[in-house]
N, C-alpha and C. Protein backbone atom coordinates (compact mmCIF):
# COMPACT_ATOMS: atom_id res chain seq x y z
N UNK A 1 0.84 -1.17 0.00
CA UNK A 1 0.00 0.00 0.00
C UNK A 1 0.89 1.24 0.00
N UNK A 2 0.63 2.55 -0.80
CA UNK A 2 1.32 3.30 -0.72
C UNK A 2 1.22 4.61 0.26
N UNK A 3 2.01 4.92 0.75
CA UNK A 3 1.70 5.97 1.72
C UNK A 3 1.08 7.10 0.98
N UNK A 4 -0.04 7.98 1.92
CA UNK A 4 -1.07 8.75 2.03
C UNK A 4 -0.45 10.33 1.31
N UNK A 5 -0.39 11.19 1.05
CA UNK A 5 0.50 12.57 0.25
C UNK A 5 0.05 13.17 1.34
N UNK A 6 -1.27 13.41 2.16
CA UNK A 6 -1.54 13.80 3.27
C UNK A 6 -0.45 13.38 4.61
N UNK A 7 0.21 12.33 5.01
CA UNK A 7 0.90 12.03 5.61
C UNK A 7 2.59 12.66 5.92
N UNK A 8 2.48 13.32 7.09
CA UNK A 8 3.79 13.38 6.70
C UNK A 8 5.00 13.16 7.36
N UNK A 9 5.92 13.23 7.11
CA UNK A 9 7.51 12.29 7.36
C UNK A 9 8.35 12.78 8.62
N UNK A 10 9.61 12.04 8.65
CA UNK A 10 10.14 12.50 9.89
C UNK A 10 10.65 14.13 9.41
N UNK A 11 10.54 14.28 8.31
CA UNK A 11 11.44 15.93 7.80
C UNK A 11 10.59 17.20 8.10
N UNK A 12 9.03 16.44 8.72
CA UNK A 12 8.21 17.08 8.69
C UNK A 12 7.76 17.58 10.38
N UNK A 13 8.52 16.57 10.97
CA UNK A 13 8.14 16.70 12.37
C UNK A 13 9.09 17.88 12.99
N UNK A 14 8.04 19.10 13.55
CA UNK A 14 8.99 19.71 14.44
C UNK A 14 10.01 19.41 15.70
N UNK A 15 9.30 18.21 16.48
CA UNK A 15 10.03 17.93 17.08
C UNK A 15 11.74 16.99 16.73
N UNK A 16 11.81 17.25 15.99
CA UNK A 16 13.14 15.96 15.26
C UNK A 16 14.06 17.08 14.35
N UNK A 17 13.28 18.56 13.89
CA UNK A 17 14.39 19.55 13.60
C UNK A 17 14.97 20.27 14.40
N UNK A 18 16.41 20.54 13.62
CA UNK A 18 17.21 21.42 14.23
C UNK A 18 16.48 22.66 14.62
N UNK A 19 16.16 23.16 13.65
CA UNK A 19 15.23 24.44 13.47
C UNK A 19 13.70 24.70 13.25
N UNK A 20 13.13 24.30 14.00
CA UNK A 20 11.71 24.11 14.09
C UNK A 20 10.81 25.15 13.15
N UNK A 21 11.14 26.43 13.29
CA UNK A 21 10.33 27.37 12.72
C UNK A 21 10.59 28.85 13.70
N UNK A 22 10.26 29.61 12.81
CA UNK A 22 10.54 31.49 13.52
C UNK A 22 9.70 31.60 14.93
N UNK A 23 8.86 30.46 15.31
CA UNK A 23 8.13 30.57 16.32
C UNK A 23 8.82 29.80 17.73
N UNK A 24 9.89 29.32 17.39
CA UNK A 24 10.05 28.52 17.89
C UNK A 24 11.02 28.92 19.63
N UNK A 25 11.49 29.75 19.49
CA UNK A 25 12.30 31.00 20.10
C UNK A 25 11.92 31.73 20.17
N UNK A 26 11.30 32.34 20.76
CA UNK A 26 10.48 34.03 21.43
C UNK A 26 11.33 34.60 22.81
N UNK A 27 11.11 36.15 22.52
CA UNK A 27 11.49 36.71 23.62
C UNK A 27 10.63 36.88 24.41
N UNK A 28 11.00 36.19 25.54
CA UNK A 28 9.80 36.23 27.03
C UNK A 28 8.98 37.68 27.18
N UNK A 29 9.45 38.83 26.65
CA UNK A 29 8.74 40.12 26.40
C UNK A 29 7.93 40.12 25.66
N UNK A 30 7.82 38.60 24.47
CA UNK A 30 6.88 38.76 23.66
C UNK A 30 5.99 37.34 23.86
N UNK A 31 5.25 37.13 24.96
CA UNK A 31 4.80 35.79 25.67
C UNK A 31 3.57 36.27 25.99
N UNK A 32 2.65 35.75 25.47
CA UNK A 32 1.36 36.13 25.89
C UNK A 32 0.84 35.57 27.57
N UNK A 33 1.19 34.32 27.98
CA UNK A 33 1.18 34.30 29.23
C UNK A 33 2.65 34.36 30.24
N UNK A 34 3.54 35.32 29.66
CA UNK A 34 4.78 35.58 30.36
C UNK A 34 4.18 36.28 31.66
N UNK A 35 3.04 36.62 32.15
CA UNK A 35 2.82 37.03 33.32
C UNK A 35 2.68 36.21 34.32
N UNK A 36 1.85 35.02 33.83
CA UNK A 36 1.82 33.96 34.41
C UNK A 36 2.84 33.23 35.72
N UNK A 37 2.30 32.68 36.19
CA UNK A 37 3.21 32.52 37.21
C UNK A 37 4.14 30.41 36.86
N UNK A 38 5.13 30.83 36.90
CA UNK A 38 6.13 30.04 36.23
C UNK A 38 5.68 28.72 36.29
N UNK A 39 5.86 28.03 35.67
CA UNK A 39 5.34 26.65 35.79
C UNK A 39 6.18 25.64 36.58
N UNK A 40 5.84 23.93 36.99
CA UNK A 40 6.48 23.35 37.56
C UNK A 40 7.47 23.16 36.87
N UNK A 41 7.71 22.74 36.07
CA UNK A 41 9.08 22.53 35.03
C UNK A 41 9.99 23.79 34.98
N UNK A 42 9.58 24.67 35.04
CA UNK A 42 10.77 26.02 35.06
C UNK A 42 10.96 25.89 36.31
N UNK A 43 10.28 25.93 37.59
CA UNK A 43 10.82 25.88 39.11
C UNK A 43 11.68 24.86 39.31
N UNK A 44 11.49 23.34 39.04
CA UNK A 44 12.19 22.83 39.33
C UNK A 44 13.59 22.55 38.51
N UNK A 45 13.77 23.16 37.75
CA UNK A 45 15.25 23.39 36.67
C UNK A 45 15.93 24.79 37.79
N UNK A 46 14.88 25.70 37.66
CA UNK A 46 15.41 26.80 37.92
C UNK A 46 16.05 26.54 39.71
N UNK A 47 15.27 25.69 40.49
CA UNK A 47 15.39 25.55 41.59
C UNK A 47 17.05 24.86 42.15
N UNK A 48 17.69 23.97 41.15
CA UNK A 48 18.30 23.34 40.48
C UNK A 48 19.55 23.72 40.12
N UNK A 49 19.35 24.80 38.79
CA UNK A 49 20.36 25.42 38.72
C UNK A 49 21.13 27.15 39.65
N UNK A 50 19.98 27.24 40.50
CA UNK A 50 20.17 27.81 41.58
C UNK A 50 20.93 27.47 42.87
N UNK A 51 20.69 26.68 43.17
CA UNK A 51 21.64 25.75 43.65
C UNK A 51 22.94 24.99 43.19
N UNK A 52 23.30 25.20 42.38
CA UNK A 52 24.37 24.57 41.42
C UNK A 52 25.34 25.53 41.24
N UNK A 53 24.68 26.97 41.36
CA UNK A 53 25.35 28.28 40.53
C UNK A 53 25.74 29.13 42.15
N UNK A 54 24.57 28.73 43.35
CA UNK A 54 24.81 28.57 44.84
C UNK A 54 24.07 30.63 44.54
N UNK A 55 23.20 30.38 44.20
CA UNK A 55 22.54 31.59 44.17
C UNK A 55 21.10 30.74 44.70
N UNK A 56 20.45 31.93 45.33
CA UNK A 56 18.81 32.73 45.67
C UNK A 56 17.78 31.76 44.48
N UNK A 57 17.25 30.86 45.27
CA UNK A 57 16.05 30.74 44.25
C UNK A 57 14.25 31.72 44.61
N UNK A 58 13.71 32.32 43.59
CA UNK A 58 12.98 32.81 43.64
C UNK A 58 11.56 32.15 43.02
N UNK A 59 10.43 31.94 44.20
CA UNK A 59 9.56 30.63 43.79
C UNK A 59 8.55 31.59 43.30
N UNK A 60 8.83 33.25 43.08
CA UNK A 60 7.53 33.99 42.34
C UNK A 60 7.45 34.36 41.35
N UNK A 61 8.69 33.75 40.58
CA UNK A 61 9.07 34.52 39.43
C UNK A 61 7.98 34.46 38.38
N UNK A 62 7.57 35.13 37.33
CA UNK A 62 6.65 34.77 36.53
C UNK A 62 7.34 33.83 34.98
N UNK A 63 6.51 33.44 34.08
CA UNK A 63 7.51 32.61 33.73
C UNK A 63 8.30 33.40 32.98
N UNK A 64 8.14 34.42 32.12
CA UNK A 64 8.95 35.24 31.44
C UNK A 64 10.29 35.65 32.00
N UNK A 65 9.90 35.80 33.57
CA UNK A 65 11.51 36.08 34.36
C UNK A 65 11.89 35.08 34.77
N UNK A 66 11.44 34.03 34.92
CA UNK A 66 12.07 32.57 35.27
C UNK A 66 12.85 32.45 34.00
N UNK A 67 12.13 32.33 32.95
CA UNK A 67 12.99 32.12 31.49
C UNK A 67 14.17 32.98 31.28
N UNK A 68 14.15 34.10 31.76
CA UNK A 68 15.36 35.32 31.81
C UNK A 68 16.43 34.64 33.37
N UNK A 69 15.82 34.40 34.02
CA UNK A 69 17.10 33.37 35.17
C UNK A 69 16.91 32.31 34.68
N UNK A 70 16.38 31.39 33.94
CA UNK A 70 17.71 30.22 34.01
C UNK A 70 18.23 30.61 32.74
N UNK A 71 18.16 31.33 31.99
CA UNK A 71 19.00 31.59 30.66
C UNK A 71 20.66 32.22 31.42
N UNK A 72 20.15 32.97 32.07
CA UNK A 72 21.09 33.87 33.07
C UNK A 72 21.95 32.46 33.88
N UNK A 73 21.39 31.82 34.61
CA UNK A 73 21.91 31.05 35.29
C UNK A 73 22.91 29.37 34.45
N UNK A 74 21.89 29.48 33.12
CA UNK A 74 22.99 28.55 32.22
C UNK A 74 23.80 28.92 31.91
N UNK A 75 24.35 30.08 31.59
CA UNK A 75 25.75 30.90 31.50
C UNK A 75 26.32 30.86 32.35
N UNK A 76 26.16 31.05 33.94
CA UNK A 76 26.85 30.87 34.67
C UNK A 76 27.28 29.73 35.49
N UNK A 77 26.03 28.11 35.15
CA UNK A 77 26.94 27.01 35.26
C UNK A 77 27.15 26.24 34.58
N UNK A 78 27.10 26.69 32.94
CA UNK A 78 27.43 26.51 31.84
C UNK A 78 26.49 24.87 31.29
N UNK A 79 25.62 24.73 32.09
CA UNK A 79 24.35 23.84 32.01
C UNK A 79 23.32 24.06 30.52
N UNK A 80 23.03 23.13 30.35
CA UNK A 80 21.59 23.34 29.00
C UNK A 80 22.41 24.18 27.80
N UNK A 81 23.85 24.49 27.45
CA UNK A 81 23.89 25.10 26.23
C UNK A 81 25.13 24.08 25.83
């Protein structure tokens, strides 16, 4: 049977590219729920590399500034890049 033209391939999956698309990377200034209050997955990275870097973890951050500390904080324990 031949595959569907509707169907599509691994070249097609965002998750499996290098470069997903212009959406894929945003500046937390441009986050529609960057007010929001940070999610479990950013606290517990951020909680993490706060401790690692032997800095202040902050459990109010919203996520836009959580995303601005651990970006901040992977530079400084050279983690996630």
């Amino acid at each position: 049977m031949a595959a569907s033209a509707s169907k599509s391939g691994p070249a097609d999956n965002p998750k499996t590219e290098a470069d997903p698309g212009s959406n894929a990377i945003k500046d937390p200034d441009d986050w529609t729920t960057g007010e929001e209050k940070m999610t479990g997955a950013q606290a517990s990275y951020l909680k993490t590399l706060s401790e690692e870097a032997g800095e202040e973890f902050d459990p109010g951050l919203t996520k836009a500034d959580a995303s601005r500390r651990i970006d901040e904080l992977q530079s400084k324990t050279g983690r996630g890049r």
